[in-house]
C-alpha atoms as a PDB file:
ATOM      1  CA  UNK A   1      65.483  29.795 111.476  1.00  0.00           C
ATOM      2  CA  UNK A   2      67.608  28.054 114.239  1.00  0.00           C
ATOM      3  CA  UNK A   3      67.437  31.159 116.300  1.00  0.00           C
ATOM      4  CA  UNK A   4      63.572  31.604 115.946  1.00  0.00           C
ATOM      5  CA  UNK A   5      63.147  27.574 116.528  1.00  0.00           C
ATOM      6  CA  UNK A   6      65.502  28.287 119.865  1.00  0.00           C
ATOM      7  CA  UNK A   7      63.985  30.966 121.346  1.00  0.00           C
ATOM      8  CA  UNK A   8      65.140  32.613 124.280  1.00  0.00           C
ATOM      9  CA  UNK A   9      65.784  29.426 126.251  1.00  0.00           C
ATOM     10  CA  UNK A  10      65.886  31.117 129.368  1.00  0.00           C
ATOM     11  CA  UNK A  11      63.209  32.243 132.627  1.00  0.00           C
ATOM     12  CA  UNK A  12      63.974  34.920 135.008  1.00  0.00           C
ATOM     13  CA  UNK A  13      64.341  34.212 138.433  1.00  0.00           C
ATOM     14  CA  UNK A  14      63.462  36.042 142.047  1.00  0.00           C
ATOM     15  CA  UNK A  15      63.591  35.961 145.934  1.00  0.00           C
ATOM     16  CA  UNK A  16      60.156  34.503 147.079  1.00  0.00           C
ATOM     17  CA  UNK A  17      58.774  36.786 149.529  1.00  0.00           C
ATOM     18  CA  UNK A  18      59.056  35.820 153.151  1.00  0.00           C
ATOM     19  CA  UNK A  19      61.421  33.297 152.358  1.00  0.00           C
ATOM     20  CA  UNK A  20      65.839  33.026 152.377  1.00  0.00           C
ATOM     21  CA  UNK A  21      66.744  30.595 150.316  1.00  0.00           C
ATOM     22  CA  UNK A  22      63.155  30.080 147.899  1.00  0.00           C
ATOM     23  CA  UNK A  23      63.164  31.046 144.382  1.00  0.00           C
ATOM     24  CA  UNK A  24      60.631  31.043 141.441  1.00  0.00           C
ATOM     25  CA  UNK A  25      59.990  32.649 138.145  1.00  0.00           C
ATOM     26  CA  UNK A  26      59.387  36.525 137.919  1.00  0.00           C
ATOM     27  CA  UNK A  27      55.804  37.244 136.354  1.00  0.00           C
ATOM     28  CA  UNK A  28      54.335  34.235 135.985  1.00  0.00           C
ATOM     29  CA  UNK A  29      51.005  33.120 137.681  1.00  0.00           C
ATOM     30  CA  UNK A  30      50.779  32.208 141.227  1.00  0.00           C
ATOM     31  CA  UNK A  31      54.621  33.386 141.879  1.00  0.00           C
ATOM     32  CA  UNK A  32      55.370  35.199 144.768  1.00  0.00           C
ATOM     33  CA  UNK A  33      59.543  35.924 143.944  1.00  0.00           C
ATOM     34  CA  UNK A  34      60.573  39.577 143.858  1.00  0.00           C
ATOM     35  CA  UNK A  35      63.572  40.735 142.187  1.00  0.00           C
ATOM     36  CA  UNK A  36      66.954  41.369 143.766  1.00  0.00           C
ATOM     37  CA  UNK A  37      68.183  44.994 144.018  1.00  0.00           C
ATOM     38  CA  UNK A  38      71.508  44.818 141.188  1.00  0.00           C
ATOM     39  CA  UNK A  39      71.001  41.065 140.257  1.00  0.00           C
ATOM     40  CA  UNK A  40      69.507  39.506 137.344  1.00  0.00           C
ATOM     41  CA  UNK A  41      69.062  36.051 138.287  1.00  0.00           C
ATOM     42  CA  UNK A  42      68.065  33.666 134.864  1.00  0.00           C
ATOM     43  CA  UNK A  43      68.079  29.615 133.975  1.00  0.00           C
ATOM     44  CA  UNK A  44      68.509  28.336 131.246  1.00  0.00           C
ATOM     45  CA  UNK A  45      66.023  26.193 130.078  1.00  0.00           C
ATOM     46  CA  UNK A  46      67.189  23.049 128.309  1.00  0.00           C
ATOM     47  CA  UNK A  47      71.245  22.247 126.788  1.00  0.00           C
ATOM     48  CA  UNK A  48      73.284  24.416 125.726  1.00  0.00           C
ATOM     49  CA  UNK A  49      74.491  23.896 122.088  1.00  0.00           C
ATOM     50  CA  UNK A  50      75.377  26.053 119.086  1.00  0.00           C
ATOM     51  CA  UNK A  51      71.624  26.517 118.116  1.00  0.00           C
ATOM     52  CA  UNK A  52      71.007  28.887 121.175  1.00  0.00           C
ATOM     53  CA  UNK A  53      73.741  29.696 122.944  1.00  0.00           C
ATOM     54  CA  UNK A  54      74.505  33.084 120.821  1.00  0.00           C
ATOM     55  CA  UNK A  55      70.727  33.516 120.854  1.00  0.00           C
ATOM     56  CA  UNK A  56      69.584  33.049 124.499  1.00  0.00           C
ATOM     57  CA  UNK A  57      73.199  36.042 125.255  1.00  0.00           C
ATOM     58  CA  UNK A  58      71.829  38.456 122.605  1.00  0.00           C
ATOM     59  CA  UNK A  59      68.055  38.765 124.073  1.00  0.00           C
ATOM     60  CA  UNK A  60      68.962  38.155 127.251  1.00  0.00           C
ATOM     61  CA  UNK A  61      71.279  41.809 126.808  1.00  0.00           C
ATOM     62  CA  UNK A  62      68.902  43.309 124.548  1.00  0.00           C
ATOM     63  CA  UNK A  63      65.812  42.589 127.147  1.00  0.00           C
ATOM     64  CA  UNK A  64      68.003  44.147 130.226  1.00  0.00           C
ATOM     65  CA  UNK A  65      69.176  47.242 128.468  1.00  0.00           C
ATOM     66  CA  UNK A  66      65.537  48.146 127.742  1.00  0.00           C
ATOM     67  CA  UNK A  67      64.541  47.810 131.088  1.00  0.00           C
ATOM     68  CA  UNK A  68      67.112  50.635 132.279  1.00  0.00           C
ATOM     69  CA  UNK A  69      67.870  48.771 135.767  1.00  0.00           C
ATOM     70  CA  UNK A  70      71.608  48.531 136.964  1.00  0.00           C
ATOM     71  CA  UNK A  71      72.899  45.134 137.124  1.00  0.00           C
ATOM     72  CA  UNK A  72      75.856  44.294 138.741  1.00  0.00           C
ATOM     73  CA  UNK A  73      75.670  40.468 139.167  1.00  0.00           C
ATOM     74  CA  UNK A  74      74.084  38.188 136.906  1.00  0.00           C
ATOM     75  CA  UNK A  75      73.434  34.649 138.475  1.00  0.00           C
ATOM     76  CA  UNK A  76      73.318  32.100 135.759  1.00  0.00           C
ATOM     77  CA  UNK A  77      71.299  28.734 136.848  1.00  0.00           C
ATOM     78  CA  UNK A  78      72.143  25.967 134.648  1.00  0.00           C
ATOM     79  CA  UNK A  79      69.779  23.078 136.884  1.00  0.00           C
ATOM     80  CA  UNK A  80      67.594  22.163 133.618  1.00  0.00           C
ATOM     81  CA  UNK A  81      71.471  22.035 131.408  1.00  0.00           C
ATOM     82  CA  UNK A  82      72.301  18.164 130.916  1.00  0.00           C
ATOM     83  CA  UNK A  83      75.406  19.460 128.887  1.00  0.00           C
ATOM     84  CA  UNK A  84      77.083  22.223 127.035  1.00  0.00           C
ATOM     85  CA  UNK A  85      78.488  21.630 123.444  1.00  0.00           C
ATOM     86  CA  UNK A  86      82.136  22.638 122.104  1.00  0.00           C
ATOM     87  CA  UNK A  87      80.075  25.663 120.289  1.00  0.00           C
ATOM     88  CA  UNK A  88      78.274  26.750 124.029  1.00  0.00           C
ATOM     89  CA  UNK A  89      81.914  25.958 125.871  1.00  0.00           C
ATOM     90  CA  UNK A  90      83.891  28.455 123.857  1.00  0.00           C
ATOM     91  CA  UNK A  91      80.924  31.318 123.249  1.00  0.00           C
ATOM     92  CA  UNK A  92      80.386  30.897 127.336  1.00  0.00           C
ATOM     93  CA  UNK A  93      83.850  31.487 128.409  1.00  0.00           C
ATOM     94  CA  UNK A  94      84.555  34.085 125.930  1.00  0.00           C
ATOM     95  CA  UNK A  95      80.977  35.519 127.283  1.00  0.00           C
ATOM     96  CA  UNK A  96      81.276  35.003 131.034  1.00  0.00           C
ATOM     97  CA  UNK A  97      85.172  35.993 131.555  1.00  0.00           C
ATOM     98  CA  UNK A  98      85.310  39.193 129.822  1.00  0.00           C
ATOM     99  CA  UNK A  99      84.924  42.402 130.878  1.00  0.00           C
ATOM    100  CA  UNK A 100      81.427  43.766 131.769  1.00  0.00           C
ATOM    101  CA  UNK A 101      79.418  46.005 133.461  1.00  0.00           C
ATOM    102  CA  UNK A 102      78.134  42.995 135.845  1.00  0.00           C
ATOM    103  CA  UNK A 103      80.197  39.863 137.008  1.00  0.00           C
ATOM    104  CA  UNK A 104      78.638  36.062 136.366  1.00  0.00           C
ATOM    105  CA  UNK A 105      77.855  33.832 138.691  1.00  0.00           C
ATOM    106  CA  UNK A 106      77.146  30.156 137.250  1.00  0.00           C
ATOM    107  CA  UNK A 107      75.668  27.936 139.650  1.00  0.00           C
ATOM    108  CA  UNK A 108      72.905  24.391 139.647  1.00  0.00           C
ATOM    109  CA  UNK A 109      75.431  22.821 137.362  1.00  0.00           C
ATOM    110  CA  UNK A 110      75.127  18.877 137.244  1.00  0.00           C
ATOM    111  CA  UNK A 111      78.355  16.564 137.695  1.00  0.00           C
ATOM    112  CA  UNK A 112      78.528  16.721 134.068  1.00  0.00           C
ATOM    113  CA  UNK A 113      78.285  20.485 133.217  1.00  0.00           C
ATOM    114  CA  UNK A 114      80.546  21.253 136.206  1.00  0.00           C
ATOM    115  CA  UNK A 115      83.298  18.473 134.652  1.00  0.00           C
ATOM    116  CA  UNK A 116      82.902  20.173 131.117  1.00  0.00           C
ATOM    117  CA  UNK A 117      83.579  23.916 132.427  1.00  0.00           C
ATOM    118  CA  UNK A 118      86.440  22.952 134.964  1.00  0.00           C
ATOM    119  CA  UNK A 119      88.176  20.870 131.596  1.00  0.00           C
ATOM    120  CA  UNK A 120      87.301  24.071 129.570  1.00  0.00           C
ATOM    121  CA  UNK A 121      89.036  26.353 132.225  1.00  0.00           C
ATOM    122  CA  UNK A 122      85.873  28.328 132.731  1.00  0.00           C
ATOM    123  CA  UNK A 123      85.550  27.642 136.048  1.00  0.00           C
ATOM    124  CA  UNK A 124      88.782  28.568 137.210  1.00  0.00           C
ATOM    125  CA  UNK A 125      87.794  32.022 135.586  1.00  0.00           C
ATOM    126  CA  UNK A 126      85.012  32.413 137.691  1.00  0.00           C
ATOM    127  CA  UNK A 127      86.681  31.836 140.181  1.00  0.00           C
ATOM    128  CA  UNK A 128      84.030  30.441 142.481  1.00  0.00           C
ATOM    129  CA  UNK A 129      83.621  28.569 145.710  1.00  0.00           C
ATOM    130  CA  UNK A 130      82.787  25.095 144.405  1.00  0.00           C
ATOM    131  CA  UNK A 131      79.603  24.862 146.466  1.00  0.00           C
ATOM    132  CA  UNK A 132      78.421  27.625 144.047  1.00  0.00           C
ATOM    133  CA  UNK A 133      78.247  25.659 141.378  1.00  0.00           C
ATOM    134  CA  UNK A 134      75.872  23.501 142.500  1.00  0.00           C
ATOM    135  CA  UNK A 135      73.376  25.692 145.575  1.00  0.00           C
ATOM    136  CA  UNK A 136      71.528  28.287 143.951  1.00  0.00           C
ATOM    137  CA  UNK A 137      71.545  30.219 147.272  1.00  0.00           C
ATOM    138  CA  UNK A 138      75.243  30.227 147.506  1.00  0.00           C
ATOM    139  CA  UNK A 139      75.957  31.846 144.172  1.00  0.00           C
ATOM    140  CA  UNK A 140      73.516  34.571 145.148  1.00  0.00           C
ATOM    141  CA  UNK A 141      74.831  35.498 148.645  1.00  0.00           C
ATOM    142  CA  UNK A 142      78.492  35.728 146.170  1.00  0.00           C
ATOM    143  CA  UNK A 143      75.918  37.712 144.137  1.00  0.00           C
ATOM    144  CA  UNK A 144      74.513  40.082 146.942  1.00  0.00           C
ATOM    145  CA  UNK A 145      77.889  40.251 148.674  1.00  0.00           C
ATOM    146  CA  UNK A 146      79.880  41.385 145.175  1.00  0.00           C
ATOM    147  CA  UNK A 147      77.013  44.029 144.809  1.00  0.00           C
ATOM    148  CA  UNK A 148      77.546  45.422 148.512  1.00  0.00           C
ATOM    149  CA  UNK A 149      81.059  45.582 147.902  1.00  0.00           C
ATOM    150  CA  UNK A 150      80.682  47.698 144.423  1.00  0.00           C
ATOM    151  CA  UNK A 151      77.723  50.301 145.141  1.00  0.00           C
ATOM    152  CA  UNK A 152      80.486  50.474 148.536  1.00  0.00           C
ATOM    153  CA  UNK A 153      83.667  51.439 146.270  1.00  0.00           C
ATOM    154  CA  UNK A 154      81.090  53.852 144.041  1.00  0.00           C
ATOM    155  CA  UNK A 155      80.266  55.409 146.916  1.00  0.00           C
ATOM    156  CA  UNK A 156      83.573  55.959 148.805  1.00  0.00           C
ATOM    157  CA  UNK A 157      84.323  57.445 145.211  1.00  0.00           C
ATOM    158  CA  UNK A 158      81.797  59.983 145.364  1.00  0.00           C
ATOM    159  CA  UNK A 159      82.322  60.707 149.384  1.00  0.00           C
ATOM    160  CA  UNK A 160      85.552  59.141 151.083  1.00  0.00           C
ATOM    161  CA  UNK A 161      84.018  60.153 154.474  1.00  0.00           C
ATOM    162  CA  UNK A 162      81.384  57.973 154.321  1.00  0.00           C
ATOM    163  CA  UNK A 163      81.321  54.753 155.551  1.00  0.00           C
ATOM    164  CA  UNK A 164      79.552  51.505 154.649  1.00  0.00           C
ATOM    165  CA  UNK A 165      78.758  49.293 157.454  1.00  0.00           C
ATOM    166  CA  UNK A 166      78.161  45.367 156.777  1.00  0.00           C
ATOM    167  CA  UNK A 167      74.585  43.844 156.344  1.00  0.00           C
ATOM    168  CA  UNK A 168      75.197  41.790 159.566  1.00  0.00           C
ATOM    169  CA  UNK A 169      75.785  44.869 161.870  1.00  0.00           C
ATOM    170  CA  UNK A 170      72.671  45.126 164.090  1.00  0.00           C
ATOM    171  CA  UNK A 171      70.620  48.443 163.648  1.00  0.00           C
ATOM    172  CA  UNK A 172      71.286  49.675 167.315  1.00  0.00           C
ATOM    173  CA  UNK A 173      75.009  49.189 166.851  1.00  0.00           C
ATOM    174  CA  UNK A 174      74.838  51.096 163.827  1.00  0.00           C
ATOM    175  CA  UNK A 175      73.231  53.643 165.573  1.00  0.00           C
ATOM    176  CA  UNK A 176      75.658  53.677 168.097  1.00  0.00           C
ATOM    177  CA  UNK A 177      78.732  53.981 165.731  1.00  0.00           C
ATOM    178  CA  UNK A 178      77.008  57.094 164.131  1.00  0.00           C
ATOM    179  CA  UNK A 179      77.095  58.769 167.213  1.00  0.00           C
ATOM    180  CA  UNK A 180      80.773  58.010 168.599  1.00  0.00           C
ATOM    181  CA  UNK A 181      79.417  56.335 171.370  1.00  0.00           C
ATOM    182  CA  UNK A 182      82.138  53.714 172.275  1.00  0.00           C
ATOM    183  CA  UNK A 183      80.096  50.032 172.385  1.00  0.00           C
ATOM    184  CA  UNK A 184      83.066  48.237 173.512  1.00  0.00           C
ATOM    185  CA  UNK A 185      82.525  46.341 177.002  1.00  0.00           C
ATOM    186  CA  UNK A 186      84.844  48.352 179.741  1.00  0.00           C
ATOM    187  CA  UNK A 187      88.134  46.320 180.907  1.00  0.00           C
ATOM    188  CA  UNK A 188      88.121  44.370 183.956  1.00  0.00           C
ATOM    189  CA  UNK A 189      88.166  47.024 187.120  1.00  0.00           C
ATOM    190  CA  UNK A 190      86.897  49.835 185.493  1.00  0.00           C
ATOM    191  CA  UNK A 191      83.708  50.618 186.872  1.00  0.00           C
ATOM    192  CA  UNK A 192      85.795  50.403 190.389  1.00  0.00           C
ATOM    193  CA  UNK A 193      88.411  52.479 188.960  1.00  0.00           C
ATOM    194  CA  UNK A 194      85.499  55.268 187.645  1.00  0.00           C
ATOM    195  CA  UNK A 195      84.306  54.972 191.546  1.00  0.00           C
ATOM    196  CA  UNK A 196      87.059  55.806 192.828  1.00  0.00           C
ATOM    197  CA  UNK A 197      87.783  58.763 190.705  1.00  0.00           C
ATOM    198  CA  UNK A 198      84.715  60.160 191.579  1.00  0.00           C
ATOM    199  CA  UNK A 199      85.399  59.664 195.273  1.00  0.00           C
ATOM    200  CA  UNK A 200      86.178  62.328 197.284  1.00  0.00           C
ATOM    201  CA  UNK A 201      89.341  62.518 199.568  1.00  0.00           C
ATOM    202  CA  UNK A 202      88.952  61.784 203.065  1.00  0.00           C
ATOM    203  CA  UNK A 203      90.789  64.489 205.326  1.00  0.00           C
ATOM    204  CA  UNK A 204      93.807  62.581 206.595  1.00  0.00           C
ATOM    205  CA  UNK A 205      93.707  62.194 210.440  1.00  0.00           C
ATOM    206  CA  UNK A 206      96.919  62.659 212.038  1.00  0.00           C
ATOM    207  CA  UNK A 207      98.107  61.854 215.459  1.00  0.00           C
ATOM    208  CA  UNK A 208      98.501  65.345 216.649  1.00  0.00           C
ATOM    209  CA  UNK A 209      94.560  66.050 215.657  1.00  0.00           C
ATOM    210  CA  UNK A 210      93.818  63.091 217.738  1.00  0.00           C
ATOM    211  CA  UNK A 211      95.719  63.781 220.946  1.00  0.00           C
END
């Protein structure tokens, strides 16, 4: 009864369209967010307490195993949490610290969530930045970059030749690199080095050809 009273207790989150750092609800009316490629991004929406805390993890797994998508970050936005309860503290870190296919991101916290998981030791285990915790945006660039980094490894697995280049690597320098074509500016004196090796020798004139 407590879990059907609960309910999910969570809305899923995307990228609004156009925008960096703008996010909204997936699917609902008048929303313009799109999802992330290998992020789930979902907030929780009221306390967390041991009437949904068990509850909100359960359909929240079942819901993105039926949809079949890879997820390799899960950004957890806990703006709408006023607190956490002993119950929520120790299902959470036993939740968000162990090993998974995907690695948690909390973030939106309030002064008093973010007190109640650095006394709990949860967010040492994360192991985040501690503006994170609080910017939404933050904890998804963490988000994007940790997904880079793994579909990277997976595919330096599959072929060690290939190489992934950073997101902030212009497309013409990319293009560059792909064809060996060295990009870096010449040392000082080169080009008048290069013009002289092209040069050709002068005939030397020597005194007996001029008397």
């Amino acid at each position: 009864a407590v879990t059907r009273f609960a309910g999910a207790g969570y809305v899923e989150l995307g990228r609004v369209q156009g925008t960096f750092e703008a996010y909204d609800e997936l699917g609902v009316p008048g929303s313009n967010a799109e999802e992330l490629s290998g992020i789930a991004i979902v907030r929780f929406s009221c306390p967390r307490w041991f009437g949904n805390c068990v509850s909100t993890t359960r359909i929240a797994r079942k819901e993105r195993q039926k949809s079949g998508k890879v997820i390799l970050a899960v950004v957890v936005d806990t703006s709408m949490v006023a607190f956490f309860d002993e119950t929520a503290l120790h299902h959470y870190k036993r939740e968000w610290t162990r090993k998974l296919p995907y690695r948690v991101f909390v973030t939106g916290c309030c002064a008093t969530v973010r007190r109640q998981l650095q006394t709990a030791g949860i967010a040492e285990l994360l192991g985040q930045p501690g503006d994170s915790l609080v910017q939404l945006h933050s904890a998804v660039r963490l988000a994007e970059a940790h997904v880079q980094s793994e579909r990277s490894a997976e595919l330096a697995m599959k072929d060690p030749d290939v190489t992934i280049e950073p997101d902030d690597i212009q497309p013409e320098m990319r293009s560059r690199r792909a064809s060996n074509v060295d990009v870096s500016p010449p040392p000082t004196g080169s080009r008048q080095l290069q013009s002289d090796r092209f040069m050709p020798e002068r005939p030397s004139m020597s005194s007996d050809r001029l008397s």
